[in-house]
C-alpha atoms as a PDB file:
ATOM      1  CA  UNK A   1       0.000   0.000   0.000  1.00  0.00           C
ATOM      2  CA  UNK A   2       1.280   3.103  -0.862  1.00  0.00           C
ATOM      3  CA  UNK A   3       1.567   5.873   1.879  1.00  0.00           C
ATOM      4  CA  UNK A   4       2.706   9.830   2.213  1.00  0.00           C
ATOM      5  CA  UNK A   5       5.189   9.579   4.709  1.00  0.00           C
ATOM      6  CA  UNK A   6       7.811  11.755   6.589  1.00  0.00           C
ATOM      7  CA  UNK A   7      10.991  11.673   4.470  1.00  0.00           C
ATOM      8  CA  UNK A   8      13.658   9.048   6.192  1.00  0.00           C
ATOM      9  CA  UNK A   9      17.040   7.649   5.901  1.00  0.00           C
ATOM     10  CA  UNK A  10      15.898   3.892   5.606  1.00  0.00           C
ATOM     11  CA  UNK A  11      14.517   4.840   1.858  1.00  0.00           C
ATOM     12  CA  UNK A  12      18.378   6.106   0.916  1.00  0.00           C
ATOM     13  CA  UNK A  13      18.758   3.410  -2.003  1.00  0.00           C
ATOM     14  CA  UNK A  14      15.274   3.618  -3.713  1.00  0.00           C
ATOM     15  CA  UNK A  15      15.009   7.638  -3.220  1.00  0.00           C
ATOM     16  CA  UNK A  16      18.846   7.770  -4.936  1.00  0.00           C
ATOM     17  CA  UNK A  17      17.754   5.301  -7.574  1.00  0.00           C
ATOM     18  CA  UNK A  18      14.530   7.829  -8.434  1.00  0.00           C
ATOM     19  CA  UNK A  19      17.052  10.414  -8.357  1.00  0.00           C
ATOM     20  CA  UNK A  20      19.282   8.693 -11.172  1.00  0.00           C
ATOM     21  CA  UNK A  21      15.837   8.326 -13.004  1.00  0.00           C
ATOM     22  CA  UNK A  22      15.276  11.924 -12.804  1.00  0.00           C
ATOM     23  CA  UNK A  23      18.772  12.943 -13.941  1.00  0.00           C
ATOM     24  CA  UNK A  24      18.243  10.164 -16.717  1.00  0.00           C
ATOM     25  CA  UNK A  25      15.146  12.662 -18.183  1.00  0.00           C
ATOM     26  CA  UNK A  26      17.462  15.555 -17.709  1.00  0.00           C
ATOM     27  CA  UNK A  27      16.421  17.021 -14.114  1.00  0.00           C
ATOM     28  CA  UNK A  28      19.036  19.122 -11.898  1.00  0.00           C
ATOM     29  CA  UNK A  29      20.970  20.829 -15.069  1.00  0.00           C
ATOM     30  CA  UNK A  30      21.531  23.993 -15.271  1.00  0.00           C
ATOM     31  CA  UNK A  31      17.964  24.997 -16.660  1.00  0.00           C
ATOM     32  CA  UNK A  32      15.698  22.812 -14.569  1.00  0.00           C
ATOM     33  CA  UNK A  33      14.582  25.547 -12.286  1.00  0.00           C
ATOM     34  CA  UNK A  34      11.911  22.927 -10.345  1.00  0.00           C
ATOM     35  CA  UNK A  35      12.299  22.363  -6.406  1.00  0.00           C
ATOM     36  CA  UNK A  36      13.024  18.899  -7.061  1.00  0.00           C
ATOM     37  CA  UNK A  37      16.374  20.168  -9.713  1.00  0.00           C
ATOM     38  CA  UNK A  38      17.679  22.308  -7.401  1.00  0.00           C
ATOM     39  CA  UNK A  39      17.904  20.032  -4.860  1.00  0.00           C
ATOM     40  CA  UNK A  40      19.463  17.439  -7.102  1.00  0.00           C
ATOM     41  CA  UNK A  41      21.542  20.324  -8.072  1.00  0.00           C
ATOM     42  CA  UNK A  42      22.926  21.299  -4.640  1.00  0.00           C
ATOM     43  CA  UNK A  43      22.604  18.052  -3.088  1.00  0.00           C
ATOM     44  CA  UNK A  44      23.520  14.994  -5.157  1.00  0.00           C
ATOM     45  CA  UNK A  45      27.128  14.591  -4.322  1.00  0.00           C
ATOM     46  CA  UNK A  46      26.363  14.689  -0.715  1.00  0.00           C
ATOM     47  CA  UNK A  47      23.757  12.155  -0.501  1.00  0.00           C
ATOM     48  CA  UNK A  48      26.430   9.402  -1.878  1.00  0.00           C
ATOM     49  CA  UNK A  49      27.335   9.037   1.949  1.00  0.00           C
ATOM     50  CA  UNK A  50      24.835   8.326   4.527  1.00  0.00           C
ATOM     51  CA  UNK A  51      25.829  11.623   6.847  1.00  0.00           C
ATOM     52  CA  UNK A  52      25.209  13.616   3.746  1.00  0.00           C
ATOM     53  CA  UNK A  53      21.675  11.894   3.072  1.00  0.00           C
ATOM     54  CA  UNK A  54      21.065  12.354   6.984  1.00  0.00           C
ATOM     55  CA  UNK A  55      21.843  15.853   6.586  1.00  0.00           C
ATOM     56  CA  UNK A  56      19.214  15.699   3.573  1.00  0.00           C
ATOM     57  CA  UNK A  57      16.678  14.178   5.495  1.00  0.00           C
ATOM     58  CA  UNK A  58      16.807  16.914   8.349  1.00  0.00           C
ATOM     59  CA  UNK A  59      17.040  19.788   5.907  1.00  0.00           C
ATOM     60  CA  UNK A  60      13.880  18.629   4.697  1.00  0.00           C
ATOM     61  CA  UNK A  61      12.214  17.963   7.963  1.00  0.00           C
ATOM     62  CA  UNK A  62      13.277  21.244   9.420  1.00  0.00           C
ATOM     63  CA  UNK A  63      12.384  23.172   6.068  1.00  0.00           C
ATOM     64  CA  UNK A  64       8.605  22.784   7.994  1.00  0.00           C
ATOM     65  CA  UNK A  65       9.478  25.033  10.878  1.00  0.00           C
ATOM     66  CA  UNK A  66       8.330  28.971  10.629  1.00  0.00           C
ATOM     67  CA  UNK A  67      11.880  29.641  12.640  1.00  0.00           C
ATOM     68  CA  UNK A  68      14.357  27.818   9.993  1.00  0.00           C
ATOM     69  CA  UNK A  69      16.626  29.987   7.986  1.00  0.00           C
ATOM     70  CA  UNK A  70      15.651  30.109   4.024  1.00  0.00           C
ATOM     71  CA  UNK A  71      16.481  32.397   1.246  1.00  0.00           C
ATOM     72  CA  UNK A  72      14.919  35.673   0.582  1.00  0.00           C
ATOM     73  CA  UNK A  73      11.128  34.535  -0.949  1.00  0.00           C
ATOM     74  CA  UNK A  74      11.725  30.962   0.049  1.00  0.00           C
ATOM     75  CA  UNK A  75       8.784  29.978   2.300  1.00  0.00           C
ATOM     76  CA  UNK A  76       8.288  27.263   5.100  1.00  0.00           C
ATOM     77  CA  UNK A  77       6.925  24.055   3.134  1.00  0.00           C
ATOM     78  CA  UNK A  78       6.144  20.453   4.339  1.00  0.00           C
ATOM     79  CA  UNK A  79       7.292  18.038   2.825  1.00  0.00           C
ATOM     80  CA  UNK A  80       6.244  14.602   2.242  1.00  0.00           C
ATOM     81  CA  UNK A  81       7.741  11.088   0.531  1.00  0.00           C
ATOM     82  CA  UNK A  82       5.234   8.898  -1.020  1.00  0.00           C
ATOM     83  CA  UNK A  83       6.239   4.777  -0.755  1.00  0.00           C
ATOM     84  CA  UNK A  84       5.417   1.518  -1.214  1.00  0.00           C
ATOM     85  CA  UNK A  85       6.883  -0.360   1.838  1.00  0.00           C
ATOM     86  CA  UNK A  86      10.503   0.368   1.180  1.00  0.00           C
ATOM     87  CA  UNK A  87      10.431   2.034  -2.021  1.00  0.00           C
ATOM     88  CA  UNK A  88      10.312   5.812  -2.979  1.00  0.00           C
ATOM     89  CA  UNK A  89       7.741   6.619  -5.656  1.00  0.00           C
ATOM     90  CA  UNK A  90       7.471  10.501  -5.149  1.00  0.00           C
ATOM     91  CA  UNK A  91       8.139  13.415  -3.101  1.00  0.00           C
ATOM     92  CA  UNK A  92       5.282  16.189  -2.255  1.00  0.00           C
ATOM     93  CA  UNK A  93       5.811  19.864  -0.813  1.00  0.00           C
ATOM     94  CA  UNK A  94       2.979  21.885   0.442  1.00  0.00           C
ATOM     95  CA  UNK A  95       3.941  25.461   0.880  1.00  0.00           C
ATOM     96  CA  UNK A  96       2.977  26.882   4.223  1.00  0.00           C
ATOM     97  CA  UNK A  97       1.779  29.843   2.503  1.00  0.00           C
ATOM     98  CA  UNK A  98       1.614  31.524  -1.010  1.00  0.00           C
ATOM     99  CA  UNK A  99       4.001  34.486  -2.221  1.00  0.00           C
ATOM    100  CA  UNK A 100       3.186  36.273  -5.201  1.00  0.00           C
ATOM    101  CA  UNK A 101       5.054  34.042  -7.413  1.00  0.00           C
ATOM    102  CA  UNK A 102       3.768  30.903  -5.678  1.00  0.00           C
ATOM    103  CA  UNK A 103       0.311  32.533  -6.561  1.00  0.00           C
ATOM    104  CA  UNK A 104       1.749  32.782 -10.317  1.00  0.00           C
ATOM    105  CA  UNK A 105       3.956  29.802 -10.561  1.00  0.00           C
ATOM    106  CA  UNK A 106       4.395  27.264  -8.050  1.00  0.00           C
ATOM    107  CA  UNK A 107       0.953  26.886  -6.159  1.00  0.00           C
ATOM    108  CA  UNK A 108       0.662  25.554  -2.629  1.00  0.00           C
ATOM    109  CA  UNK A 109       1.156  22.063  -3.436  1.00  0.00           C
ATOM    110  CA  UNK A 110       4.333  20.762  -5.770  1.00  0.00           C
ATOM    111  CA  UNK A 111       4.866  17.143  -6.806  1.00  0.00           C
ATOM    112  CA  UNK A 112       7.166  15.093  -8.384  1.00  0.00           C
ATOM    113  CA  UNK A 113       6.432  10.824  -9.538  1.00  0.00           C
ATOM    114  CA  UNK A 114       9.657   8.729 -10.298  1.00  0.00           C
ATOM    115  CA  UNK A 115       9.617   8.140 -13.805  1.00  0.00           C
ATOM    116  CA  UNK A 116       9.065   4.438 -13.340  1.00  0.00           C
ATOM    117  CA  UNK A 117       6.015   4.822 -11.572  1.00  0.00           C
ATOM    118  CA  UNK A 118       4.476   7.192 -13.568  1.00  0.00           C
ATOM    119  CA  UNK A 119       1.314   6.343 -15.011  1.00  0.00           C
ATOM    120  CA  UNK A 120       0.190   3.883 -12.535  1.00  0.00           C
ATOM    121  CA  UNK A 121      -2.127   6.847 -10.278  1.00  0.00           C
ATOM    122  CA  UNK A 122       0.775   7.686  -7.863  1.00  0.00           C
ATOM    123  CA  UNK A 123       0.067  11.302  -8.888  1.00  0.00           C
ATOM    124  CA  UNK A 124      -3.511  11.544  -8.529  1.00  0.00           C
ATOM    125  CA  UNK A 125      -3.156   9.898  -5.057  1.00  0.00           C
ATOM    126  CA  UNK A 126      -0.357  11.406  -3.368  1.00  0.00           C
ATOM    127  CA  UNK A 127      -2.107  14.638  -4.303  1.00  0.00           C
ATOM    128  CA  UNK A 128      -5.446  13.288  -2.616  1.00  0.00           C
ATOM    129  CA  UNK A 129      -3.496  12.037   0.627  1.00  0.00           C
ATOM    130  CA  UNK A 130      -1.748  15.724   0.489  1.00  0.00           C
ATOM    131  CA  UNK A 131      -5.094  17.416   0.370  1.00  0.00           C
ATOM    132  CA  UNK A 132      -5.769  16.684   4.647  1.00  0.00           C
ATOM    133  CA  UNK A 133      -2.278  17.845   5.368  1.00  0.00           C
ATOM    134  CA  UNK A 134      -3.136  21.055   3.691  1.00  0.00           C
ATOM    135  CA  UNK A 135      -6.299  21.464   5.434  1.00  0.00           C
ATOM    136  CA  UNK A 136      -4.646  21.199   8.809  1.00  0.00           C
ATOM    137  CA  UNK A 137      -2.136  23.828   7.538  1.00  0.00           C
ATOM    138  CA  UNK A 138      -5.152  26.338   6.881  1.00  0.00           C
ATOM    139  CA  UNK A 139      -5.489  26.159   3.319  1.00  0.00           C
ATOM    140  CA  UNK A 140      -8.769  25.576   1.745  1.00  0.00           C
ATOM    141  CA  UNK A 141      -9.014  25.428  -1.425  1.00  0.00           C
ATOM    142  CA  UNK A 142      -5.043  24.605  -2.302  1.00  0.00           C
ATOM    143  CA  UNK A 143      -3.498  26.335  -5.720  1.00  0.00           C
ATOM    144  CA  UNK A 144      -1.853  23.848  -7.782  1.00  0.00           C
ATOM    145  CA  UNK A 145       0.121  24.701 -11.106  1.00  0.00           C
ATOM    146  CA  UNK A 146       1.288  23.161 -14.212  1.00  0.00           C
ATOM    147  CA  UNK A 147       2.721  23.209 -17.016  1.00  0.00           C
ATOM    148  CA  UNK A 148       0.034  24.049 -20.162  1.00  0.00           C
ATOM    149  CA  UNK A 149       1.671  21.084 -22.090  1.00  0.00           C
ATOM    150  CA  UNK A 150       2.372  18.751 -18.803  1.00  0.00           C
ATOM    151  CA  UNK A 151      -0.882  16.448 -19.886  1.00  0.00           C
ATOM    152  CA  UNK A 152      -0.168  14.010 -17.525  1.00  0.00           C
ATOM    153  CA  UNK A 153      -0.034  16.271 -14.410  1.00  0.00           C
ATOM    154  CA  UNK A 154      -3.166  17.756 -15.576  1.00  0.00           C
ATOM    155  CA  UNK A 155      -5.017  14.627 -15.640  1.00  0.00           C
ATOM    156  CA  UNK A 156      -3.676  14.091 -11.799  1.00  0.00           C
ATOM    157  CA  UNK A 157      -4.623  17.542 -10.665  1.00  0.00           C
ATOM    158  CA  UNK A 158      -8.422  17.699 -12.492  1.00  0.00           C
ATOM    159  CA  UNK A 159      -8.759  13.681 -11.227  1.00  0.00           C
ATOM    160  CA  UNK A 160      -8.256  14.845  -7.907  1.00  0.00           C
ATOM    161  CA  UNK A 161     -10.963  17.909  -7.810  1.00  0.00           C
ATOM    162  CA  UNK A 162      -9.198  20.817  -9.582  1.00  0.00           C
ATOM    163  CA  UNK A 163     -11.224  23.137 -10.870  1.00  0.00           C
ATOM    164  CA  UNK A 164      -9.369  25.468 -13.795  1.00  0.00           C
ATOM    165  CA  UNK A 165      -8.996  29.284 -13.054  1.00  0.00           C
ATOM    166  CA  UNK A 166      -6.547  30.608 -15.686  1.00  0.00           C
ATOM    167  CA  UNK A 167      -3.344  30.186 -17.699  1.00  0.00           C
ATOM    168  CA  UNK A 168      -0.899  32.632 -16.740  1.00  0.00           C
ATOM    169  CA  UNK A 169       2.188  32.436 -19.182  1.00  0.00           C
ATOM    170  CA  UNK A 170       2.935  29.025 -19.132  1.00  0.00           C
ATOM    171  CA  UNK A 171       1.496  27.650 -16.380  1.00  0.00           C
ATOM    172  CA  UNK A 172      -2.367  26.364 -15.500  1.00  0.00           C
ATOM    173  CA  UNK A 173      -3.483  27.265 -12.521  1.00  0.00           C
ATOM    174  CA  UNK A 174      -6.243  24.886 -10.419  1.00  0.00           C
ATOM    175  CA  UNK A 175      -7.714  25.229  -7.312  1.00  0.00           C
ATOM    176  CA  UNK A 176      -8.540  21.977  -5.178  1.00  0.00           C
ATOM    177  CA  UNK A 177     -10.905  22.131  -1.844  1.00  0.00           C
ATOM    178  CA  UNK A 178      -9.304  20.605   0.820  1.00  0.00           C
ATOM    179  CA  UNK A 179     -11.942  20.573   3.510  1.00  0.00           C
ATOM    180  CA  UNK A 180     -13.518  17.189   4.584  1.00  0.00           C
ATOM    181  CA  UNK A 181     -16.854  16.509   3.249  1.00  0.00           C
END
């Protein structure tokens, strides 16, 4: 059964074999300005040791806090690993609030499927297991973006309850009710 989970060290060899996916499709270069390439970006040659991965793990987990350090329009974001048992499928950030380019751009919610998984309904529902988590954060409805010719993650974001506002440049932007019904 597949689960949103806090990330962890014990998923080290799946999450660096999604990463070597990821970089297979051309994610981290230089122009992949996504959450999930700059991390690859800044981060791949440490997570090839465990105390770099560690370090990882509790950059992520801290990221949550109100109190951690960021960069100038960097906001405090959850973020979330989605797994089968022991293997990483797909990493989720909700954004603890919205800045104006989060409002034009990058939404509340971000994800990201391994390419071998894709097309199997990981999307659709770690976006739907997500959708709580934002409610207890305060957000309801959530703004989720995509690319205009990203089919796929359109699919996943009207499958889970997006309703279409607007394209704004590139981007689609969907809003998703979060509350409990």
């Amino acid at each position: 059964m597949s689960i949103l989970i806090t990330p962890r060290n014990a998923l080290r060899s799946t999450f660096l074999e999604a990463v070597r996916e990821f970089r297979g499709e051309g994610r981290g270069g230089a122009s992949d300005d996504t959450l999930l390439g700059h991390q690859i970006s800044v981060w791949r040659d440490r997570w090839a040791d465990e105390a770099g991965f560690d370090e990882y793990v509790r950059f992520l987990i801290a990221d949550a806090r109100p109190e951690t350090p960021r960069p100038q329009g960097m906001v405090p974001a959850t973020t979330l690993w989605f797994v089968d048992g022991e293997t990483w499928l797909g990493r989720l950030s909700i954004r603890h609030r919205l800045t104006p380019r989060l409002m034009e751009w990058g939404g509340t919610i971000g994800y990201d499927v391994r390419p071998s998984a894709r097309n199997r309904g990981h999307g659709r529902a770690m976006l739907r297991a997500a959708l709580p988590h934002a409610w207890g954060l305060g957000f309801d409805p959530v703004l989720v973006t995509c690319d205009a010719d990203n089919v796929a993650s359109r699919k996943v974001i009207e499958a889970s309850g997006g309703v279409f506002e607007d394209r704004r440049g590139e981007k689609l932007r969907y809003w998703i009710p979060t509350s409990p019904s």
